[in-house]
Protein backbone atom coordinates (compact mmCIF):
# COMPACT_ATOMS: atom_id res chain seq x y z
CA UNK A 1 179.75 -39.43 34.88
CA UNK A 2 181.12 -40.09 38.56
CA UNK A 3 179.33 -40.38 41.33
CA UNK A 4 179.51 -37.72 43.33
CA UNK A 5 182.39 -37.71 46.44
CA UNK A 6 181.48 -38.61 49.95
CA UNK A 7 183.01 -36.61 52.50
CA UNK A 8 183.95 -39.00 55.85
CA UNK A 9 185.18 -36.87 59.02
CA UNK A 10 188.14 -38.50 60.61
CA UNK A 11 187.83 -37.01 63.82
CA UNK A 12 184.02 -38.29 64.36
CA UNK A 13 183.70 -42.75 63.98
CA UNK A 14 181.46 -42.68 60.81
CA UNK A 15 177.86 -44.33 60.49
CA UNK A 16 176.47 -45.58 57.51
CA UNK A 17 173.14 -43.47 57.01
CA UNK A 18 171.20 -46.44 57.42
CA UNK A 19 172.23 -46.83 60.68
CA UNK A 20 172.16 -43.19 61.74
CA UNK A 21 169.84 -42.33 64.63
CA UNK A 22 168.03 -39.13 65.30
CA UNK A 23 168.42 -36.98 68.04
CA UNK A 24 165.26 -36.84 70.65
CA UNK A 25 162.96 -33.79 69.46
CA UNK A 26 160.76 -34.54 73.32
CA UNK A 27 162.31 -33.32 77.02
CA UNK A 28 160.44 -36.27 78.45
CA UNK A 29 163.47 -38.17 77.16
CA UNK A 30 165.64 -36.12 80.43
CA UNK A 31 162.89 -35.99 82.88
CA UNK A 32 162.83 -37.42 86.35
CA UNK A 33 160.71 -39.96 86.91
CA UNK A 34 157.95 -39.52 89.32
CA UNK A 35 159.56 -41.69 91.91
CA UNK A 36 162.98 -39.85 91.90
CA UNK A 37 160.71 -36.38 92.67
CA UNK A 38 158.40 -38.13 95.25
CA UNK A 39 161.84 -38.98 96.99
CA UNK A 40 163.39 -35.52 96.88
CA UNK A 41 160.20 -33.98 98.29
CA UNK A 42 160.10 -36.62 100.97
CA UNK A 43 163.94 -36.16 101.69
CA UNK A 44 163.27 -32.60 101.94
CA UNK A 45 160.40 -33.06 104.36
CA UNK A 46 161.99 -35.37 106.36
CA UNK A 47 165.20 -32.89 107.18
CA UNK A 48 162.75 -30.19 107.93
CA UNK A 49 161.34 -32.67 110.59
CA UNK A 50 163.67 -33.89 111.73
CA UNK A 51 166.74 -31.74 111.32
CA UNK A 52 165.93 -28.02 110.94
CA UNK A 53 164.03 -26.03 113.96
CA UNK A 54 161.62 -23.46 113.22
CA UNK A 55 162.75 -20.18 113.95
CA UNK A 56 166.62 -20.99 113.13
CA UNK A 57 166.59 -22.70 109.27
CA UNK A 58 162.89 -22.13 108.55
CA UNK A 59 160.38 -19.84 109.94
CA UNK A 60 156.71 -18.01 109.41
CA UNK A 61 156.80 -14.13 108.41
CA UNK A 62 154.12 -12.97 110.41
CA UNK A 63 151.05 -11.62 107.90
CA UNK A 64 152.62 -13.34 104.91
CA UNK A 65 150.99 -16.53 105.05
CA UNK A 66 151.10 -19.74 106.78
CA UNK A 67 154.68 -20.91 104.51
CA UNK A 68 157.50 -21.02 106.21
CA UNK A 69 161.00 -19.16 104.81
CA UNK A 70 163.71 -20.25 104.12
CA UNK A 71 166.52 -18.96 105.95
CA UNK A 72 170.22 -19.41 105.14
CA UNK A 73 171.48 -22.10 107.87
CA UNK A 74 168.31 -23.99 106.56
CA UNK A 75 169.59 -23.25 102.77
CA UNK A 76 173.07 -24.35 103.86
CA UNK A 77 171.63 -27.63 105.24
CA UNK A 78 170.16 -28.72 101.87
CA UNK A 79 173.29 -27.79 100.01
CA UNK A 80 174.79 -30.43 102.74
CA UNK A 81 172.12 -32.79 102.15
CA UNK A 82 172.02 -32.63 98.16
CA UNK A 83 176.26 -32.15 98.49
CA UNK A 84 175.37 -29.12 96.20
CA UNK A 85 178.55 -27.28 95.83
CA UNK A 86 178.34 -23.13 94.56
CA UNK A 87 180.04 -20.68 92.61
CA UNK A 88 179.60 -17.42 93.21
CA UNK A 89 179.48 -14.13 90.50
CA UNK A 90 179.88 -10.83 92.58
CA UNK A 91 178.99 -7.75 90.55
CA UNK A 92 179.98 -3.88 92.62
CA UNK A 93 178.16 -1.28 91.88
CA UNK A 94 179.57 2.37 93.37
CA UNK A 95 177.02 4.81 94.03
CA UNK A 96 177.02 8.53 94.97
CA UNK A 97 177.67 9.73 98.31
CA UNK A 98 179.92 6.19 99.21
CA UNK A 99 176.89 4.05 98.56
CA UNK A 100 177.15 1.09 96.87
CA UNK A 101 175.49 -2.20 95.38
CA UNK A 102 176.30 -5.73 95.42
CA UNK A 103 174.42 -8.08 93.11
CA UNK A 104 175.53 -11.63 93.15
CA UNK A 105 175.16 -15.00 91.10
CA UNK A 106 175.13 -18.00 92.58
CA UNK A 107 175.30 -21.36 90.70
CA UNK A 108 174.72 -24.63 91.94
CA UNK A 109 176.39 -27.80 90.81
CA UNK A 110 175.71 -31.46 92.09
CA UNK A 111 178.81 -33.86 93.33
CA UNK A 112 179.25 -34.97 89.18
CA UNK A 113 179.52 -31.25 88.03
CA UNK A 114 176.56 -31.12 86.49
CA UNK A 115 175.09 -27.35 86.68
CA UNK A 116 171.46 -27.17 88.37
CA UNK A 117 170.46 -23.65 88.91
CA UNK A 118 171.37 -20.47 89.20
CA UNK A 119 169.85 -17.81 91.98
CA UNK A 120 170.29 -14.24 91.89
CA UNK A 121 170.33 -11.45 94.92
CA UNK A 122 171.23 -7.57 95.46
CA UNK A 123 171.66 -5.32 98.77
CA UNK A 124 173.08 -2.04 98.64
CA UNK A 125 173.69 0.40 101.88
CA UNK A 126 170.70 2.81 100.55
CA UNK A 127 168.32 0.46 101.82
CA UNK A 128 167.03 1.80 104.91
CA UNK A 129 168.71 -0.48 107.66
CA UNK A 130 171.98 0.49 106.09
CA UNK A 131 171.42 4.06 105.03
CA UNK A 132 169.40 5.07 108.40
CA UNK A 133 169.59 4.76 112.14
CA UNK A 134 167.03 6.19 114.83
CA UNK A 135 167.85 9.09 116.95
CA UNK A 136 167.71 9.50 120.43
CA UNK A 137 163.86 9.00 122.41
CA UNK A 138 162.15 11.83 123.78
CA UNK A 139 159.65 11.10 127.04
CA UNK A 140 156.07 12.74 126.72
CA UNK A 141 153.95 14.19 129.63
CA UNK A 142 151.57 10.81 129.44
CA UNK A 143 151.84 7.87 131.14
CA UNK A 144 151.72 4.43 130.20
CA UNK A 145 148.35 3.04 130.37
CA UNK A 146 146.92 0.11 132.55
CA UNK A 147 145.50 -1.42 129.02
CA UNK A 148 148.88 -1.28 127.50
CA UNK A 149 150.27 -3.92 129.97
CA UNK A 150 147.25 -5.49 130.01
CA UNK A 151 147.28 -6.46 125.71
CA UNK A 152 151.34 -6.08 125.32
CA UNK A 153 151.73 -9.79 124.87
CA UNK A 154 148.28 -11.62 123.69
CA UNK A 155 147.89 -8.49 121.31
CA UNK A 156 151.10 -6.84 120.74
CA UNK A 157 149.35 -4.45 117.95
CA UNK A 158 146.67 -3.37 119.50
CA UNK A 159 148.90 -2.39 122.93
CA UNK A 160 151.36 -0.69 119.98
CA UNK A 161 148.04 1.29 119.12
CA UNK A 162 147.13 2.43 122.83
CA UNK A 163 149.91 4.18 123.32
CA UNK A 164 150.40 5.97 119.95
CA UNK A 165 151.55 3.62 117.30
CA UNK A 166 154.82 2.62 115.98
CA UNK A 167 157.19 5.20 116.86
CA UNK A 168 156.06 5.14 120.32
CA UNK A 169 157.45 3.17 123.53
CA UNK A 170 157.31 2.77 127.18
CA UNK A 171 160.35 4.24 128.76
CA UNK A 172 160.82 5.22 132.30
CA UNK A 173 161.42 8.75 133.51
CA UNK A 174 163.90 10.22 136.36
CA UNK A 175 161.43 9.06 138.90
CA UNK A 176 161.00 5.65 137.69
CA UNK A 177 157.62 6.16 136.23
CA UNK A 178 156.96 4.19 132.80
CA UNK A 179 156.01 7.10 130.54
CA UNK A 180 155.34 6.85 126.48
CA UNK A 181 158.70 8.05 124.74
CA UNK A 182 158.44 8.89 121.17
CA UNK A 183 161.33 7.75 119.33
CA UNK A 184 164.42 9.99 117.44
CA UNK A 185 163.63 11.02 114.05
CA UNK A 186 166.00 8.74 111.35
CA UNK A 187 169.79 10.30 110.93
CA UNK A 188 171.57 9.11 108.19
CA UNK A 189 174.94 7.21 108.41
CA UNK A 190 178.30 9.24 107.49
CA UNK A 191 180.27 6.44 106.40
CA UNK A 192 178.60 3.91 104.34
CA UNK A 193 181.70 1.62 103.85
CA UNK A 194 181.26 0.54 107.47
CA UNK A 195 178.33 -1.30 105.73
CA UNK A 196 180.16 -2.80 102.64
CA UNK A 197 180.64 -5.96 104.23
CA UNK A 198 177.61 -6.79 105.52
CA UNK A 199 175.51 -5.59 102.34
CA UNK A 200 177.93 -7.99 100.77
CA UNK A 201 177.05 -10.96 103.05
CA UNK A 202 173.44 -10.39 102.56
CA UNK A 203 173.48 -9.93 98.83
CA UNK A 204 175.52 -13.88 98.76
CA UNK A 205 172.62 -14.68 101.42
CA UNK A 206 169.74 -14.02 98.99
CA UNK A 207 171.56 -15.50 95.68
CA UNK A 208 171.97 -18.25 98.13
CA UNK A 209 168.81 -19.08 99.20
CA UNK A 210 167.37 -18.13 96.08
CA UNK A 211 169.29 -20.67 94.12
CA UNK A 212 168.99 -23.56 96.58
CA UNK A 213 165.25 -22.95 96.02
CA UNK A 214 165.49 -23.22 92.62
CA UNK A 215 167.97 -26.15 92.23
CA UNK A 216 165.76 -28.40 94.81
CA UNK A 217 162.64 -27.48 93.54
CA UNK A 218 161.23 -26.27 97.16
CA UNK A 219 159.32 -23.25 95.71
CA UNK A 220 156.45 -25.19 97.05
CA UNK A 221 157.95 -26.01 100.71
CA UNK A 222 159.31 -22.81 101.08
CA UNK A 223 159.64 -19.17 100.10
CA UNK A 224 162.06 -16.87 99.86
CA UNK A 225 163.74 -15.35 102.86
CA UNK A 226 162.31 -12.18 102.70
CA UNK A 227 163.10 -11.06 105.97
CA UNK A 228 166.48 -10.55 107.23
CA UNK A 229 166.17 -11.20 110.81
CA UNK A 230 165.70 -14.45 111.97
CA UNK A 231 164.35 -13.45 115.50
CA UNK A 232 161.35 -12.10 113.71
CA UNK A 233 160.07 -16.02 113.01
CA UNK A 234 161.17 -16.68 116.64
CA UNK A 235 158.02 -14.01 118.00
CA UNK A 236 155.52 -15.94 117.31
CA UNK A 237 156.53 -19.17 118.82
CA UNK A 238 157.89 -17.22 121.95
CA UNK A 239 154.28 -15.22 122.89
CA UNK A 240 152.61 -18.95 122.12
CA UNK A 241 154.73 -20.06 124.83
CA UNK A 242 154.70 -17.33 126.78
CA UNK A 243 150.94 -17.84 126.79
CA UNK A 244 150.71 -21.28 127.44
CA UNK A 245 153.11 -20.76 130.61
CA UNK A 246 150.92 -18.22 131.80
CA UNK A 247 147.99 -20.25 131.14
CA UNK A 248 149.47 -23.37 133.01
CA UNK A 249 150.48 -21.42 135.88
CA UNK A 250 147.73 -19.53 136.94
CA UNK A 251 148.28 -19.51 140.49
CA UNK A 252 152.07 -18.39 140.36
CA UNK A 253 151.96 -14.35 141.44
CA UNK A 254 151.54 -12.11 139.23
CA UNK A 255 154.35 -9.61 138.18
CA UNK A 256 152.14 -7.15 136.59
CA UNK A 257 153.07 -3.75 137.44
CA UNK A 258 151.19 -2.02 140.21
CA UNK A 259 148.69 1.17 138.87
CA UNK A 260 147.26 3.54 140.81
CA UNK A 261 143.87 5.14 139.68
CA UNK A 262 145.56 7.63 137.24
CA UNK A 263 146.91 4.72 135.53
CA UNK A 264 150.82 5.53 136.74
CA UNK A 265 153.34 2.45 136.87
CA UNK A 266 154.95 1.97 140.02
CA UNK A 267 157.92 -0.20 140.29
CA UNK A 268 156.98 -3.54 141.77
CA UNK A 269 159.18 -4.86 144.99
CA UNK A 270 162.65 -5.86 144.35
CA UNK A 271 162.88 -9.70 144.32
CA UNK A 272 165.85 -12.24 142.87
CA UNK A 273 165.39 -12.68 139.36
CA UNK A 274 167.20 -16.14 137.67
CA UNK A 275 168.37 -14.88 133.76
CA UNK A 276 167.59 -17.42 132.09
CA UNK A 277 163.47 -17.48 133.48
CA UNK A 278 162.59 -14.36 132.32
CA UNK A 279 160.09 -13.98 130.45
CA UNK A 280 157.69 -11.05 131.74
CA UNK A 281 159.16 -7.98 130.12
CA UNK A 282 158.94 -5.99 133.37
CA UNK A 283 161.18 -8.38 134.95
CA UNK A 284 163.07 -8.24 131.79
CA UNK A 285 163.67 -4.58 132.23
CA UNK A 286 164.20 -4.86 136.06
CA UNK A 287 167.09 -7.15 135.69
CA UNK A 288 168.96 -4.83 133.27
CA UNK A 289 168.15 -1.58 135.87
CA UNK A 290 169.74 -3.60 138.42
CA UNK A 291 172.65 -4.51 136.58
CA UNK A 292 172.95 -0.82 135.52
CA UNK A 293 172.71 -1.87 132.20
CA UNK A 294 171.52 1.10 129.80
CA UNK A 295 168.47 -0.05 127.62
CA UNK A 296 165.76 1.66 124.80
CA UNK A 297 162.46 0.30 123.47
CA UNK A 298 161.49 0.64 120.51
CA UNK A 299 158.02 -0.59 119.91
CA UNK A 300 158.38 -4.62 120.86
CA UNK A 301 162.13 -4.74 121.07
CA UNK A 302 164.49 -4.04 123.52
CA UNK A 303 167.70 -2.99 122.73
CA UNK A 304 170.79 -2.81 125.78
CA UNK A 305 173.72 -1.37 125.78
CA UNK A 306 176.11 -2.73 128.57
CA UNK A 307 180.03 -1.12 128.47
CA UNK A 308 182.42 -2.60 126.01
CA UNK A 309 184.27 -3.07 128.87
CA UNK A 310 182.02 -4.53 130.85
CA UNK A 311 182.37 -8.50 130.35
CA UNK A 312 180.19 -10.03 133.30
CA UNK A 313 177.51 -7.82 131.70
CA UNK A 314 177.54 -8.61 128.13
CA UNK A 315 177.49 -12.15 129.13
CA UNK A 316 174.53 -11.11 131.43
CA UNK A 317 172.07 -9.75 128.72
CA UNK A 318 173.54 -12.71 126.47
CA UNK A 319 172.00 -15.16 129.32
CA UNK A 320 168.91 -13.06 129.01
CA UNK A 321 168.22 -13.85 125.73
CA UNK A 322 169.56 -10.58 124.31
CA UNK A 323 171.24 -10.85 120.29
CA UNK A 324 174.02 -9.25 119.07
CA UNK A 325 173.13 -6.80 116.07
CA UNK A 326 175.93 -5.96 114.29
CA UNK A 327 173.67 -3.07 112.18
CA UNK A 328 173.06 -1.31 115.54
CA UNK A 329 176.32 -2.27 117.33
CA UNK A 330 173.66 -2.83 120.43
CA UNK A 331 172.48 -6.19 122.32
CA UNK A 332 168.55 -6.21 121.15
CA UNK A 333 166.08 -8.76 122.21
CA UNK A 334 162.24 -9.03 120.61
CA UNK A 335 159.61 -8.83 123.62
């Protein structure tokens, strides 16, 4: 009786069985070693000292935590520090009314083309920055209180509270009298599509920074940008410094508004004001009245509206510290 017939592949170099080796059944076979992750986190550490600035790659949501976020330039400057390179999935998503959805994929790959992640992210133009905008403010008979002033930068909630709460603002009336305004109820947008774009950016923007998170392993650094603004992480360091200046400069005047005993603002004397000092809203505020620059509050921002065809003052509220918001279409600037 024969033996039975081995079968040799002649695409595949063939190995005696005695010589045949088993694949690995453990992972700790493709770990990193602890040294290669001590480095990364170092690496990562080091850029954020030394390269990234709080407030413009990184930054602290205010009442979530003491973590910073990650932002997108800071995301960006990883990808440039790993040499991550990305491909990116776009999935559309039409809606009723003209809405509609982005949700994105973004994979990560290192310089060899190995893949390393993937992150995911969605915006769509029902969200409420998108869908919504506020309507015009409406002045009450009450003025602003003394204690409003008096709080509005070493507590900005509590001065929110004094004079009604969010929805509420100081706003001059025809006299020049700072009176509490409550704001326009929300109207809804009639074209949608002027928002495809940007919904698009910011879905990419969260796949983004979601992925980078996940590739580098910097859950524990950072979150996720949950926040798409990055001025909000500026506010806190600006009232710390705003305080401090005050603090260490005690015996400069004071540019408090003047109050009589019912508690009415009066405007203070006219006096040159240098753009790029300003930091006491009230001279804040003075600078765009004497510009003629139109302006709105809306509980601590400040949002101006120079002429499009006014150039020296667009660069003027620029200088001021003023951001373009391309949601609004209006100059805004947090107080």
């Amino acid at each position: 009786m024969t033996a039975a017939a081995q079968i040799i592949s002649f695409n595949q170099p063939h190995t005696p069985p005695s010589t045949q080796v088993a694949a690995p059944s453990s992972l700790t076979c493709f770990a990193v070693s602890i040294s290669e992750m001590k480095s990364q986190v170092n690496l990562i550490q080091h850029i954020m000292k030394e390269v990234m600035k709080n407030g413009e790659h990184f930054g602290v949501i205010p009442g979530c935590g003491d973590k910073p976020a990650l932002l997108k330039p800071g995301a960006e400057k990883l990808m440039l520090t790993f040499r991550l390179a990305n491909d990116v999935e776009v999935d559309t998503i039409d809606l009723q009314h003209g809405h509609r959805e982005y949700r994105i994929k973004v994979t990560l790959y290192s310089p060899t083309g190995q893949r390393l992640g993937t992150g995911i992210g969605s915006c769509s133009t029902m969200e409420s920055k998108y869908r919504f905008r506020v309507g015009p403010t409406e002045l009450t008979n009450m003025p602003v209180p003394k204690d409003y002033w008096d709080l509005r930068k070493e507590n900005p909630v509590k001065a929110q509270e004094i004079i009604g709460g969010r929805g509420y603002s100081p706003k001059k009336d025809e006299s020049g009298i700072w009176m509490i305004a409550r704001q326009g109820e929300k109207v809804e947008y009639d074209n949608p599509a002027d928002y495809y774009n940007t919904c698009l950016k910011m879905a990419k923007k969260r796949g983004l920074v979601d992925a980078v998170l996940t590739s580098t392993a910097a859950s524990d650094i950072f979150t996720q940008d949950i926040e798409e603004d990055p001025t909000l992480y500026m506010r806190v360091a600006a009232r710390t410094n705003a305080v401090e200046e005050q603090k260490s400069s005690q015996t400069s005047p004071t540019t408090e508004p003047i109050f009589e005993e019912a508690h009415v603002v009066e405007e203070p004397p006219t006096k040159p004001v240098t753009a790029s000092k300003l930091v006491d809203p009230h001279e804040l505020l003075e600078a765009l009245e004497a510009k003629g620059i139109k302006y709105e509050i809306r509980d601590n921002l400040v949002a101006a509206a120079p002429s499009f065809s006014d150039a020296d003052g667009r660069s003027f509220v620029k200088s001021l510290g003023f951001k373009w918001d391309g949601k609004t279409k209006e100059w805004t600037k947090f107080l």
